[in-house]
N, C-alpha and C. Protein backbone atom coordinates (compact mmCIF):
# COMPACT_ATOMS: atom_id res chain seq x y z
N UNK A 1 -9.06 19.84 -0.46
CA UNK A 1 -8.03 18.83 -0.23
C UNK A 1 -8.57 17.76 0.72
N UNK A 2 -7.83 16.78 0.63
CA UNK A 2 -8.73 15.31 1.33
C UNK A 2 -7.95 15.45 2.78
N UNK A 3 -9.15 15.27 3.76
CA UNK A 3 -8.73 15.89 5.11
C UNK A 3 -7.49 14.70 6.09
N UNK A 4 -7.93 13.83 5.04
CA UNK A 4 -6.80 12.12 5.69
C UNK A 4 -7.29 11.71 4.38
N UNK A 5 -5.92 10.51 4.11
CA UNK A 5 -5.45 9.23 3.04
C UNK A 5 -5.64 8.61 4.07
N UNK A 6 -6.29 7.56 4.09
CA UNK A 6 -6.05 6.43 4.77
C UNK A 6 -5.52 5.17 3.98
N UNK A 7 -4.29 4.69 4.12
CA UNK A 7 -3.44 3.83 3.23
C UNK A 7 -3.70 2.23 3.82
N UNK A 8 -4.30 1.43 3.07
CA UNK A 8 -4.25 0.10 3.59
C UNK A 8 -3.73 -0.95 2.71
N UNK A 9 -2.46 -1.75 3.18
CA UNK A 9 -2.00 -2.64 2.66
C UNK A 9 -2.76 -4.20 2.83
N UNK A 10 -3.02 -4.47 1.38
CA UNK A 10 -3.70 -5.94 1.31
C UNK A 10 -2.64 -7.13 2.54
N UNK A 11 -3.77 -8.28 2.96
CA UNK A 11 -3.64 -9.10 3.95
C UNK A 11 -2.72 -10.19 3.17
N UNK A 12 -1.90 -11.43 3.81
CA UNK A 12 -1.18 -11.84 3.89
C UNK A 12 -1.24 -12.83 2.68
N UNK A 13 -0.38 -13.15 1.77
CA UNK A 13 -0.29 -14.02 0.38
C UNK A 13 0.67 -14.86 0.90
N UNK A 14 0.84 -15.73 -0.27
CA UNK A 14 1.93 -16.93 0.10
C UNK A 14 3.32 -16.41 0.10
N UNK A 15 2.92 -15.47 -1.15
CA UNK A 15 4.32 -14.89 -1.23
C UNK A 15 4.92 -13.94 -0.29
N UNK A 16 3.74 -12.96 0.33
CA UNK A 16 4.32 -11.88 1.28
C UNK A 16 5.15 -12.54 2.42
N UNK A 17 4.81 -14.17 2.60
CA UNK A 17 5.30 -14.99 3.96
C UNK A 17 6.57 -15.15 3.43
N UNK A 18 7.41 -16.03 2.65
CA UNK A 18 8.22 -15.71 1.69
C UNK A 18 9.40 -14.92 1.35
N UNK A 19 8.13 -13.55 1.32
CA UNK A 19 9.36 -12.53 1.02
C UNK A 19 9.79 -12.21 -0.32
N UNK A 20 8.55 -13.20 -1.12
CA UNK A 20 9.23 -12.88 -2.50
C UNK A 20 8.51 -11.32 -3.09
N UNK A 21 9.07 -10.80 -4.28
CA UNK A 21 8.71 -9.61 -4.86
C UNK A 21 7.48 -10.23 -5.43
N UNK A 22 6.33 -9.32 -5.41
CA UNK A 22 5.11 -9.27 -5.84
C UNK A 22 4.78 -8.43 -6.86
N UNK A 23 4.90 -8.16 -7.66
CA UNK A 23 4.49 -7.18 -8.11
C UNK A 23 2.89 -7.21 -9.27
N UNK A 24 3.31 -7.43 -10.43
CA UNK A 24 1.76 -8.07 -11.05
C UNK A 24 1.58 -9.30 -11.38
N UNK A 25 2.30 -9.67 -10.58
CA UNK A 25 1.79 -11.47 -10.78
C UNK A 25 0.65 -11.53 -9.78
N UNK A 26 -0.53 -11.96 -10.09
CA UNK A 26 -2.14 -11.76 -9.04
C UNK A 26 -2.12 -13.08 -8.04
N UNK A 27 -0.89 -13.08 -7.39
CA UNK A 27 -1.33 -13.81 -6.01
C UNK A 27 -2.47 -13.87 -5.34
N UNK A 28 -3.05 -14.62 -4.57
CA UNK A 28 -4.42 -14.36 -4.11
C UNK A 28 -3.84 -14.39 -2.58
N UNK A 29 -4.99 -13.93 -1.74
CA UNK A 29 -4.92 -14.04 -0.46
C UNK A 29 -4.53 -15.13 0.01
N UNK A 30 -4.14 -15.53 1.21
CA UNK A 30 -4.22 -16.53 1.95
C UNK A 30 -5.47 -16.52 3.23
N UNK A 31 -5.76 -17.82 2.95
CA UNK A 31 -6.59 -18.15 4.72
C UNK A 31 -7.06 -16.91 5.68
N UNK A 32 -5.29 -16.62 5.60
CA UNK A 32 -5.02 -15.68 6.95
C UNK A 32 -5.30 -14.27 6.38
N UNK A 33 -4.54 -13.98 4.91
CA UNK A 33 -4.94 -13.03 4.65
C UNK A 33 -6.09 -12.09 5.01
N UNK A 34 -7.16 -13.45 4.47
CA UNK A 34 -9.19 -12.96 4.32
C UNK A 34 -9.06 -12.53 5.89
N UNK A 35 -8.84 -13.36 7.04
CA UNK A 35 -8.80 -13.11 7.97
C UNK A 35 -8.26 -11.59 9.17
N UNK A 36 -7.01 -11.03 7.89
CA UNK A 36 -6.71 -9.71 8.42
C UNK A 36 -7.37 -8.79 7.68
N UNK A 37 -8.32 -9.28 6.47
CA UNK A 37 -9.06 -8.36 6.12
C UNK A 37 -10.34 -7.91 6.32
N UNK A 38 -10.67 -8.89 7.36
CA UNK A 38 -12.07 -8.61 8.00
C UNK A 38 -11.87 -8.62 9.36
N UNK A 39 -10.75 -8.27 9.64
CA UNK A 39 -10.11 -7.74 11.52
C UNK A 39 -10.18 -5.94 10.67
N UNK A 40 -9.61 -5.85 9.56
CA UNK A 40 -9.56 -4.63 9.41
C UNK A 40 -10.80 -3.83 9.15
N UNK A 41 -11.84 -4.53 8.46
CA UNK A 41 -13.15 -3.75 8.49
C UNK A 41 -13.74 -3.59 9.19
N UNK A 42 -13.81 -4.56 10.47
CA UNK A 42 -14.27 -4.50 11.91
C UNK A 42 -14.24 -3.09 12.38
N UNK A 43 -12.48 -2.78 12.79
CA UNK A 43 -12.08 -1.50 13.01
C UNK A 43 -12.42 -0.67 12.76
N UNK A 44 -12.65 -0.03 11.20
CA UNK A 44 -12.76 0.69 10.59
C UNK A 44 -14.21 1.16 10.37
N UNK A 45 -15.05 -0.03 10.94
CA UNK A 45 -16.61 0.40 10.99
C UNK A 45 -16.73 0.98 12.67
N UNK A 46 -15.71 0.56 13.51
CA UNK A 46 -15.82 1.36 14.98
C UNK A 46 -15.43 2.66 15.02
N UNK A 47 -15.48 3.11 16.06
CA UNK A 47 -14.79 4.67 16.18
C UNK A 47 -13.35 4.76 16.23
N UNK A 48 -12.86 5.30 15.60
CA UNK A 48 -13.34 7.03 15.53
C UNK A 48 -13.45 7.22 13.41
N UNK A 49 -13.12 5.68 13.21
CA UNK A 49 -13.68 5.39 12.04
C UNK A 49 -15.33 5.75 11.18
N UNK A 50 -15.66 4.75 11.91
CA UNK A 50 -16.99 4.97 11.54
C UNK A 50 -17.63 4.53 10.46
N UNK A 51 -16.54 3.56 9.37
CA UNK A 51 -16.94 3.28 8.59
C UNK A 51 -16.73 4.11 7.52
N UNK A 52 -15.63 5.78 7.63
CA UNK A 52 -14.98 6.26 6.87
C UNK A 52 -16.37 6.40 5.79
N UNK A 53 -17.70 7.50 6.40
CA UNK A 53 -18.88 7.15 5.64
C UNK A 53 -18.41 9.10 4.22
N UNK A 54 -18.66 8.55 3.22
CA UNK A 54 -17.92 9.71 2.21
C UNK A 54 -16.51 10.12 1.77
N UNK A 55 -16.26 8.84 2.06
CA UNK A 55 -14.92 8.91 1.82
C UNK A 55 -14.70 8.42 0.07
N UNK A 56 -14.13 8.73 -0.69
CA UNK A 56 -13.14 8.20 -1.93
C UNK A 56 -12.83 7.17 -2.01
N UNK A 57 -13.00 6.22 -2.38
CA UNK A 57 -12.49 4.82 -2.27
C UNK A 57 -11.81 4.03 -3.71
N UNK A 58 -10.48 4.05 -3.45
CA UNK A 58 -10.12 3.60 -4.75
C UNK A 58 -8.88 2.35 -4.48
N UNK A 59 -8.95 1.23 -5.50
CA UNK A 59 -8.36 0.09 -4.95
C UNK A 59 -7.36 -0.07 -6.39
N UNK A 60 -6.03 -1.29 -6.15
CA UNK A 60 -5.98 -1.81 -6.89
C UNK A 60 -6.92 -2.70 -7.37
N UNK A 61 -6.41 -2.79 -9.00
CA UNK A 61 -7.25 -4.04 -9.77
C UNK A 61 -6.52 -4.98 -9.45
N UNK A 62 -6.01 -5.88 -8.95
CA UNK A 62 -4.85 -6.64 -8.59
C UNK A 62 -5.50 -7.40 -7.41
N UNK A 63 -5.88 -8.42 -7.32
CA UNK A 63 -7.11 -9.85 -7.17
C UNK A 63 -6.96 -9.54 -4.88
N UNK A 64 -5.47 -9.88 -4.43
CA UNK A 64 -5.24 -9.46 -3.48
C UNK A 64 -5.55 -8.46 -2.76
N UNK A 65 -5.30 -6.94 -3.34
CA UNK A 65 -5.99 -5.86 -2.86
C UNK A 65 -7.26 -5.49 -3.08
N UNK A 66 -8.01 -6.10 -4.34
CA UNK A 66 -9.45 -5.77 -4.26
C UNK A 66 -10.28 -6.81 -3.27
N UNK A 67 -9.76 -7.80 -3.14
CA UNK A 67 -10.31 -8.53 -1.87
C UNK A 67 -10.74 -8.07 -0.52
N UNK A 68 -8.95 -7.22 -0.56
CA UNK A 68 -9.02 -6.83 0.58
C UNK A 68 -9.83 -5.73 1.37
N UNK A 69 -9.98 -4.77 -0.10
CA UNK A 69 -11.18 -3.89 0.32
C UNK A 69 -12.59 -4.90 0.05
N UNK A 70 -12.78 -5.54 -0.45
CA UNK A 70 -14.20 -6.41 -0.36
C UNK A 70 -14.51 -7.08 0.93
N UNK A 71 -13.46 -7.44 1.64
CA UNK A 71 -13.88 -8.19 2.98
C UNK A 71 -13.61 -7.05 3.99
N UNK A 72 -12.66 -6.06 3.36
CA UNK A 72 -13.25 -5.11 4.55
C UNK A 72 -14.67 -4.11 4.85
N UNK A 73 -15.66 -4.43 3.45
CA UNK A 73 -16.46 -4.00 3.68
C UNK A 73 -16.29 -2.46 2.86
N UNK A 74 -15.34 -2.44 1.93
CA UNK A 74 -15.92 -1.03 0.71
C UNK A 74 -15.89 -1.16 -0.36
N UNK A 75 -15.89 -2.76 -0.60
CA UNK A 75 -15.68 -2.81 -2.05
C UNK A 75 -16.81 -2.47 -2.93
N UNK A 76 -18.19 -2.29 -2.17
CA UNK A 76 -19.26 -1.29 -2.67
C UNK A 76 -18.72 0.27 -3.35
N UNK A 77 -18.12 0.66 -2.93
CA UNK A 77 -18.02 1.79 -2.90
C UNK A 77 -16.55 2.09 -3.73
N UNK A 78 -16.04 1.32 -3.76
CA UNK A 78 -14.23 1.23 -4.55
C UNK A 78 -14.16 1.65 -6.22
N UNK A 79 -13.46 2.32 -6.72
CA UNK A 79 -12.91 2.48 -7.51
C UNK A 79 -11.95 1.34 -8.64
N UNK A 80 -11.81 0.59 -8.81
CA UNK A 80 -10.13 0.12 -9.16
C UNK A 80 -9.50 0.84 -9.95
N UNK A 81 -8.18 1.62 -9.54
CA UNK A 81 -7.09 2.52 -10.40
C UNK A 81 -5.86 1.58 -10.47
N UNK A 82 -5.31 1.76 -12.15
CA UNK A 82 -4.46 0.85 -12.20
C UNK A 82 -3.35 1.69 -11.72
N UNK A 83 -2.98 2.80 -11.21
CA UNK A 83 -2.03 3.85 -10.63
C UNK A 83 -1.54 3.26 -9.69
N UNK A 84 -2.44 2.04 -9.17
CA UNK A 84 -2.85 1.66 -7.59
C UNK A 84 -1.66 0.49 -7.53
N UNK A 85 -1.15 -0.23 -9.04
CA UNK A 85 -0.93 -1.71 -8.72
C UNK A 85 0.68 -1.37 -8.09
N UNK A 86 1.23 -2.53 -7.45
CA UNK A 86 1.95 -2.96 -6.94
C UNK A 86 3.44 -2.67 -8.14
N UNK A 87 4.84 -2.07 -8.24
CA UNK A 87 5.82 -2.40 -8.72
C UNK A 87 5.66 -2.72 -9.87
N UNK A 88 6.09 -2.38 -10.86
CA UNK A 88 6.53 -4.10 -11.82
C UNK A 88 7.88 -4.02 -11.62
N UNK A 89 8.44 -5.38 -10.83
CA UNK A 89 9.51 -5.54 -10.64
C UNK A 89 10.55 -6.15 -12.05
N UNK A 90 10.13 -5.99 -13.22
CA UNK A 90 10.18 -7.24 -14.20
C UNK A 90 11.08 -8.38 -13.39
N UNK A 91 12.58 -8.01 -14.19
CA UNK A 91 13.76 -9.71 -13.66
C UNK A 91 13.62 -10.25 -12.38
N UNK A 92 13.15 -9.50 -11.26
CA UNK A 92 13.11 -9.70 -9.67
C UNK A 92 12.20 -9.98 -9.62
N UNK A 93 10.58 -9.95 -10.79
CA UNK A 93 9.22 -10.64 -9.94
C UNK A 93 9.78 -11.68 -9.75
N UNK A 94 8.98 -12.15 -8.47
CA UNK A 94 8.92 -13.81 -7.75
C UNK A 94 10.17 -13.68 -6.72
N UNK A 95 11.20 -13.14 -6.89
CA UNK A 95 12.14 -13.63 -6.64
C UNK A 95 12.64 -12.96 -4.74
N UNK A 96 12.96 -13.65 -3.89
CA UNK A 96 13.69 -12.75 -2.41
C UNK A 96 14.64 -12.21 -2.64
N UNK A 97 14.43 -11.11 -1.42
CA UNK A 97 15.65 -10.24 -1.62
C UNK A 97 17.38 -11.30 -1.71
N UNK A 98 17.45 -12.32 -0.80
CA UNK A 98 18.28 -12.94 -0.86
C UNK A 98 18.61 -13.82 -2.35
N UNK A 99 18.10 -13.89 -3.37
CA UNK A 99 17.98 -14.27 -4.39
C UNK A 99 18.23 -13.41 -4.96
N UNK A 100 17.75 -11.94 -5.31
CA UNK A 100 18.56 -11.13 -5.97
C UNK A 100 19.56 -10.55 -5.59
N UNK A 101 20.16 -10.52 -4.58
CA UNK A 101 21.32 -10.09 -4.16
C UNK A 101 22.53 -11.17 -4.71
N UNK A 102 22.16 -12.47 -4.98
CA UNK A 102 23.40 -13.78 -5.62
C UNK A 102 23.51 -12.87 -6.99
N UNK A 103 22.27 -12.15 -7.75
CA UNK A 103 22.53 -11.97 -8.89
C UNK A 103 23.05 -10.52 -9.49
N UNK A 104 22.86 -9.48 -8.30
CA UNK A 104 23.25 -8.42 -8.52
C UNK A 104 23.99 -7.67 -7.47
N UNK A 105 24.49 -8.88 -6.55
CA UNK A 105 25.50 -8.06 -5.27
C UNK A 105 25.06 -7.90 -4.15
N UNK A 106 25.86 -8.46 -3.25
CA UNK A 106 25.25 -8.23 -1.59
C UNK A 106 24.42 -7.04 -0.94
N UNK A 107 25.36 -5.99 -1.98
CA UNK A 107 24.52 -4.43 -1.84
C UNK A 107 23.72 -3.89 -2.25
N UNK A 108 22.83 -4.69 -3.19
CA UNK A 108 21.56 -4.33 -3.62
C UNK A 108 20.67 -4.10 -2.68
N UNK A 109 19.82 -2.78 -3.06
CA UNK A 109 18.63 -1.82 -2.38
C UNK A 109 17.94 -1.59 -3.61
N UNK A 110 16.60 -1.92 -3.50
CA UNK A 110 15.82 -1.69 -4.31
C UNK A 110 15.28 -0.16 -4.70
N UNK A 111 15.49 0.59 -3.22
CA UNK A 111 15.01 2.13 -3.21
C UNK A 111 16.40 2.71 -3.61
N UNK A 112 17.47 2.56 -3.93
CA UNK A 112 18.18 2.90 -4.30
C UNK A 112 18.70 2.55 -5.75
N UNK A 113 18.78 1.32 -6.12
CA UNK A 113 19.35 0.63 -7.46
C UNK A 113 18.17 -0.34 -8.05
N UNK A 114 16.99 -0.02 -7.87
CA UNK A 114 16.02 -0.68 -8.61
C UNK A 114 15.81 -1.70 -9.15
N UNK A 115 14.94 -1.90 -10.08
CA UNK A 115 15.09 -3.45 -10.65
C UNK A 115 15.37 -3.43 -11.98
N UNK A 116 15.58 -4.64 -12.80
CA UNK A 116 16.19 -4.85 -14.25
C UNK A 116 14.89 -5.37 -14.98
N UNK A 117 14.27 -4.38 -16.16
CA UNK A 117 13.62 -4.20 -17.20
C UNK A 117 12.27 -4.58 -16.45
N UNK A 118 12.34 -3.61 -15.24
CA UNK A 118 10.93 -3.43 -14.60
C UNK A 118 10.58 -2.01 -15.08
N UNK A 119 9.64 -1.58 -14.01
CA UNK A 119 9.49 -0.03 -13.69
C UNK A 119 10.92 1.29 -12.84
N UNK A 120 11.19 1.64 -13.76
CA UNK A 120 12.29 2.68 -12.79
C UNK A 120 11.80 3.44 -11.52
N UNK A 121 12.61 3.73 -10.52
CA UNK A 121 12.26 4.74 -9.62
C UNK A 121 11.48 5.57 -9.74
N UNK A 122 12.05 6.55 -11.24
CA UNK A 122 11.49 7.55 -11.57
C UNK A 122 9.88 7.31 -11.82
N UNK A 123 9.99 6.10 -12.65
CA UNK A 123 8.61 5.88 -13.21
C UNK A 123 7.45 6.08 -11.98
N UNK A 124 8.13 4.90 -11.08
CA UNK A 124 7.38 4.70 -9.87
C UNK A 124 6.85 6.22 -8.97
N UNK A 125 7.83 7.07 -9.27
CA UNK A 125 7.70 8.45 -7.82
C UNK A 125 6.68 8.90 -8.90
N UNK A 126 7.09 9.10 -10.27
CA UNK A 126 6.02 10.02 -10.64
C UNK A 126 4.17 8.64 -10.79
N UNK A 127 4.26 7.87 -10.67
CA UNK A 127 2.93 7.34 -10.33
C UNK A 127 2.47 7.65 -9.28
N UNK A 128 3.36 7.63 -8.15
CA UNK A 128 2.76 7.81 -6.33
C UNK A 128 2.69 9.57 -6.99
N UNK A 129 3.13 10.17 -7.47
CA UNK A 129 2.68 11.49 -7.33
C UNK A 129 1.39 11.91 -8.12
N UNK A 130 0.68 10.76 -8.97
CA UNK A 130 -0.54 10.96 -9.87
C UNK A 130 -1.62 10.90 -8.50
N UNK A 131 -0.99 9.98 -7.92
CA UNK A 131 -1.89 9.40 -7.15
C UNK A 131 -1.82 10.65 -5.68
N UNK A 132 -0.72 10.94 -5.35
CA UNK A 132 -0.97 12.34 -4.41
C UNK A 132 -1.75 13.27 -4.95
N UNK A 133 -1.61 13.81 -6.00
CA UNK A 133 -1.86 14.72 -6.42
C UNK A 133 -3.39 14.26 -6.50
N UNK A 134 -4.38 13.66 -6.73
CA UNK A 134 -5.43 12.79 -7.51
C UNK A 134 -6.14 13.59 -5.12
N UNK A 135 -5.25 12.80 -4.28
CA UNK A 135 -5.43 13.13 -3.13
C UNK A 135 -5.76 14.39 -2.57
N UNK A 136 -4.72 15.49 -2.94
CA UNK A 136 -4.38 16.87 -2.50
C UNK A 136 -5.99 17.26 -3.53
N UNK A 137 -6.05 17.09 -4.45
CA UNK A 137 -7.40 17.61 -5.18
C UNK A 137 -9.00 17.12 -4.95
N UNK A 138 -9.08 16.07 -3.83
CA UNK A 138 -9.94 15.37 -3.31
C UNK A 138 -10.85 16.34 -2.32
N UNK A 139 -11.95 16.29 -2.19
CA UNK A 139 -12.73 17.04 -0.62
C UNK A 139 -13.04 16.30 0.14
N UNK A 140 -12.86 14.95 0.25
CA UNK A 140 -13.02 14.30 1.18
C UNK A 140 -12.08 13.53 1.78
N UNK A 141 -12.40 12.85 2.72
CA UNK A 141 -11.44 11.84 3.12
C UNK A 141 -10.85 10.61 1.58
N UNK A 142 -9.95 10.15 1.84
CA UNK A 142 -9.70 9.25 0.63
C UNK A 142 -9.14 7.56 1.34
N UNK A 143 -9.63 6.49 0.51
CA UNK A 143 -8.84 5.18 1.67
C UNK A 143 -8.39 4.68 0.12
N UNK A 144 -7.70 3.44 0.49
CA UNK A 144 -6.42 3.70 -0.64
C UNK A 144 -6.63 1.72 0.15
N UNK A 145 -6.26 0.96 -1.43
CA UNK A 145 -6.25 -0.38 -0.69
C UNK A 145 -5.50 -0.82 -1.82
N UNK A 146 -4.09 -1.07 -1.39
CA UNK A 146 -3.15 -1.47 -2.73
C UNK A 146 -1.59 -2.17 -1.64
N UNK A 147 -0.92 -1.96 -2.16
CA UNK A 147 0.40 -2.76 -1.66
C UNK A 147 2.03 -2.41 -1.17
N UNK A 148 2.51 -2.95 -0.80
CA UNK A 148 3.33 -2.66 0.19
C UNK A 148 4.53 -1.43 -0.69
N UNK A 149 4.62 -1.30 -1.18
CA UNK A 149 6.28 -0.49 -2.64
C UNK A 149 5.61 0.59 -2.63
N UNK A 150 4.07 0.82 -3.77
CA UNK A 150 3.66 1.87 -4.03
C UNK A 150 2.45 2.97 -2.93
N UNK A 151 2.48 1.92 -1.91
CA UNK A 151 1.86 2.80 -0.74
C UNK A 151 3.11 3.64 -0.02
N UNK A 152 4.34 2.77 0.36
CA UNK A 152 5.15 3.30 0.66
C UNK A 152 6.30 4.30 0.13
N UNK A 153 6.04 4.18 -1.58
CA UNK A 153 6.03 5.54 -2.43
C UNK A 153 5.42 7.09 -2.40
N UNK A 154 3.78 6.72 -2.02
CA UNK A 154 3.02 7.62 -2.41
C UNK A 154 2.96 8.45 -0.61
N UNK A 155 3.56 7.40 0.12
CA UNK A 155 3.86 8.05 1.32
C UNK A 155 4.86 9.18 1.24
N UNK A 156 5.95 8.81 0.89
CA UNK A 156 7.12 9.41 0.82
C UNK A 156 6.83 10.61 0.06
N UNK A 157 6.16 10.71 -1.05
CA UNK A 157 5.57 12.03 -1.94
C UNK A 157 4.97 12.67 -1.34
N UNK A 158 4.15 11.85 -0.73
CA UNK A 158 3.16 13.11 0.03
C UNK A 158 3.38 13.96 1.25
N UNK A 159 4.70 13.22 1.66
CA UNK A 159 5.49 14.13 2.75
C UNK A 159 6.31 14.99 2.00
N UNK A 160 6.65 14.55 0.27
CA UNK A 160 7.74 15.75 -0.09
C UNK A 160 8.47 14.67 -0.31
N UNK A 161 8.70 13.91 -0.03
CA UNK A 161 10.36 13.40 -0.01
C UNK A 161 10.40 12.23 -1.24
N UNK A 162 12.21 12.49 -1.49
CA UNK A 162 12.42 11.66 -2.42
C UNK A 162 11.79 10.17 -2.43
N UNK A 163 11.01 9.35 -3.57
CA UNK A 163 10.72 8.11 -3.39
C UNK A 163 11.65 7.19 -2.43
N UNK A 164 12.99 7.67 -2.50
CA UNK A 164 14.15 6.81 -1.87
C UNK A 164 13.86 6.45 -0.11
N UNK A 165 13.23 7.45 -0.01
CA UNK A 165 12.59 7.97 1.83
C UNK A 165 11.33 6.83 2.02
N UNK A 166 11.58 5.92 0.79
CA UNK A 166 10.36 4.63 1.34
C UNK A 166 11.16 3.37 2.11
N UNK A 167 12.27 3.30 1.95
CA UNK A 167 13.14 2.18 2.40
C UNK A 167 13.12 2.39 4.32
N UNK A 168 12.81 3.74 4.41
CA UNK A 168 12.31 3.59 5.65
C UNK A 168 11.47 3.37 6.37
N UNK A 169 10.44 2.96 5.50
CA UNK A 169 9.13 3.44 5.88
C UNK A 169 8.79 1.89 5.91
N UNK A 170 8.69 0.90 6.89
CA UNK A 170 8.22 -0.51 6.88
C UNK A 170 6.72 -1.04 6.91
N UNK A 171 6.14 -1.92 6.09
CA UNK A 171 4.54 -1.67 5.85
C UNK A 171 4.03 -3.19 5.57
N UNK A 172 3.83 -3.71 6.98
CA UNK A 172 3.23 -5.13 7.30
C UNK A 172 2.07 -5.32 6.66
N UNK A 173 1.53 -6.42 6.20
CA UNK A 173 0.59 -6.89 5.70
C UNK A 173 -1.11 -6.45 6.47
N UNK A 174 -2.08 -6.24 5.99
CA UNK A 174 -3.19 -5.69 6.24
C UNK A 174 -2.88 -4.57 7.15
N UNK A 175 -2.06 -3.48 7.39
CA UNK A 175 -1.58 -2.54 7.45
C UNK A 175 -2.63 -1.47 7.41
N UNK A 176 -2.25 -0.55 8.57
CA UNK A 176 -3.42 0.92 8.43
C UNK A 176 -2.34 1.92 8.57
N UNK A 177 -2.74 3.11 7.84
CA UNK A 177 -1.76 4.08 7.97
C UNK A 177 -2.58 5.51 7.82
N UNK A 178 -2.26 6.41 8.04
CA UNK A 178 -2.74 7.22 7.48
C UNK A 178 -2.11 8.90 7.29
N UNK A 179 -2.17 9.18 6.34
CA UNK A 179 -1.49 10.77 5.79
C UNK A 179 -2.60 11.95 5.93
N UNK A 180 -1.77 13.04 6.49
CA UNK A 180 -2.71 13.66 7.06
C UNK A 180 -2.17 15.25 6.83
N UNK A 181 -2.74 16.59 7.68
CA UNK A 181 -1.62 17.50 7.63
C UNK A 181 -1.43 17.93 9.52
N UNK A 182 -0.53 18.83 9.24
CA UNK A 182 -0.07 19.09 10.72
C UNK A 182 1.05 21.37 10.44
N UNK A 183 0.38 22.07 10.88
CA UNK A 183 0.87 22.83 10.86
C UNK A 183 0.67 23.67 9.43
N UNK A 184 -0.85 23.06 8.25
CA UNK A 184 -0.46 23.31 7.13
C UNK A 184 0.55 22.68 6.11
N UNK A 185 1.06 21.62 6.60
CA UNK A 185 2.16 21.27 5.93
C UNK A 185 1.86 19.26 6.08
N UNK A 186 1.74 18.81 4.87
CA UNK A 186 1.67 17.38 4.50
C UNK A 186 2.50 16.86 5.84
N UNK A 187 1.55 15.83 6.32
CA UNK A 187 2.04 15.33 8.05
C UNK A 187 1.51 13.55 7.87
N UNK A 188 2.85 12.73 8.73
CA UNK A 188 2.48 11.07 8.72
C UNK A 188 1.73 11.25 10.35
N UNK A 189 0.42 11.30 10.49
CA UNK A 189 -0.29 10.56 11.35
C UNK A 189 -0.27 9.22 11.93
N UNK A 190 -0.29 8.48 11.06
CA UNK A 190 -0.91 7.08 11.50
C UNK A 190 0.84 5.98 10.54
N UNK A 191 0.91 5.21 10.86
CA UNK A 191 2.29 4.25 9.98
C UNK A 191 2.33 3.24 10.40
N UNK A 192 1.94 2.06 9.88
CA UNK A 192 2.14 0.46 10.08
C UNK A 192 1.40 0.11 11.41
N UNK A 193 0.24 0.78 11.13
CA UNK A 193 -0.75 0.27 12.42
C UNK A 193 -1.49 -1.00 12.18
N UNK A 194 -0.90 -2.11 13.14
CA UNK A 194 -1.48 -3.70 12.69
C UNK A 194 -2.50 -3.85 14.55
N UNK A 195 -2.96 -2.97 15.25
CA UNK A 195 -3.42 -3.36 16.41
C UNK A 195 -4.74 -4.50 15.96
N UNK A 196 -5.28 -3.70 15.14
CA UNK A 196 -6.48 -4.88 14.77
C UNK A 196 -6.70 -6.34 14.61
N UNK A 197 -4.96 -6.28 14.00
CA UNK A 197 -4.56 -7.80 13.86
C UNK A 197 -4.66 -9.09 15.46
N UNK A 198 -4.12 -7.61 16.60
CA UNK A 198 -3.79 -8.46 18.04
C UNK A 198 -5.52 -8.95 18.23
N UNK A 199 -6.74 -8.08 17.93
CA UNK A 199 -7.68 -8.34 17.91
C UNK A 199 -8.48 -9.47 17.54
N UNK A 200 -8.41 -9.73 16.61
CA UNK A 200 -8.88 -10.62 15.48
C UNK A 200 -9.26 -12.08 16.04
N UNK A 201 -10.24 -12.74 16.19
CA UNK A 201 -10.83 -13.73 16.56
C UNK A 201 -9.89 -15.26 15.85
């Protein structure tokens, strides 16, 4: 079993500023983005990192997150799994939460009432669980470079918990996280660690 996931969410797009839904429409980085993605490889080549040397490396194909592992320095070493991409939100790509709420009610939650002639919940938990599972069967460490919905899916699985248990789980742009165990039992270590960012030249 892989001794840590290390989960990293791609750096900052036009749209993530925004707020709009991303899902496979291939936004590219921004400026700033490239910029939190080479604050993050910095890190990750220091201790207690190290440059994560044997680790698994598998990315989205999705232009944003393979960047992001390229400027952090593993895109040598990366995978691209399409398991990896982002949502398909269908009717809601592009669109803010405040925009779909005019069209489907003030009380719309996405982890709860999903989107229209996208990917279902269901669809989604059982992808984050290809992708746990793909983890739990790993011997090494594993780093993971994909996006904000299905990292925070495959989180929620790998603790056990219903996909719905992602709406809590908040996951800033060039983002470090990491899943781990504790007691024998699937454990959140690391969650929405941006220190690298305060770093960054």
């Amino acid at each position: 079993m892989a001794a840590r996931v290390v989960l990293v969410r791609h750096g900052r797009t036009a749209w993530s500023v925004t707020g709009r839904h991303t899902g496979h429409t291939d936004v590219p980085l921004l400026d700033e983005g490239r910029d939190q993605a080479e604050a993050l490889g910095r890190r990750l080549k220091g201790a207690p990192w190290s440059g994560l040397p044997g680790a698994a490396v598998r990315t989205s194909p999705l232009s944003r997150a393979r960047e992001t592992c390229d400027l952090a320095g593993f895109g040598g070493r990366a995978t691209e799994w399409d398991a990896l991409r982002e949502w398909d939100y269908g009717a809601e790509e592009g669109l803010t939460p405040a925009e779909i709420a005019e069209r489907r009610g003030p009380g719309w939650l996405i982890w709860r009432d999903g989107v229209t002639d996208g990917e279902t919940l269901r669809e989604l938990s059982d992808r984050a669980d290809r992708v746990v599972t793909w983890a739990r069967e790993t011997e090494s460490d594993v780093v993971l470079f994909a996006h904000g919905h299905i990292l925070r899916a495959i989180a929620s699985r790998w603790l056990g918990e219903d996909v719905s248990f992602a709406a809590r789980l908040r996951l800033d742009p060039a983002a470090l996280c990491v899943l781990s165990w504790a007691y024998g039992r699937t454990a959140l270590e690391r969650w929405n660690d941006t220190g690298h960012l305060d770093l960054a030249p």
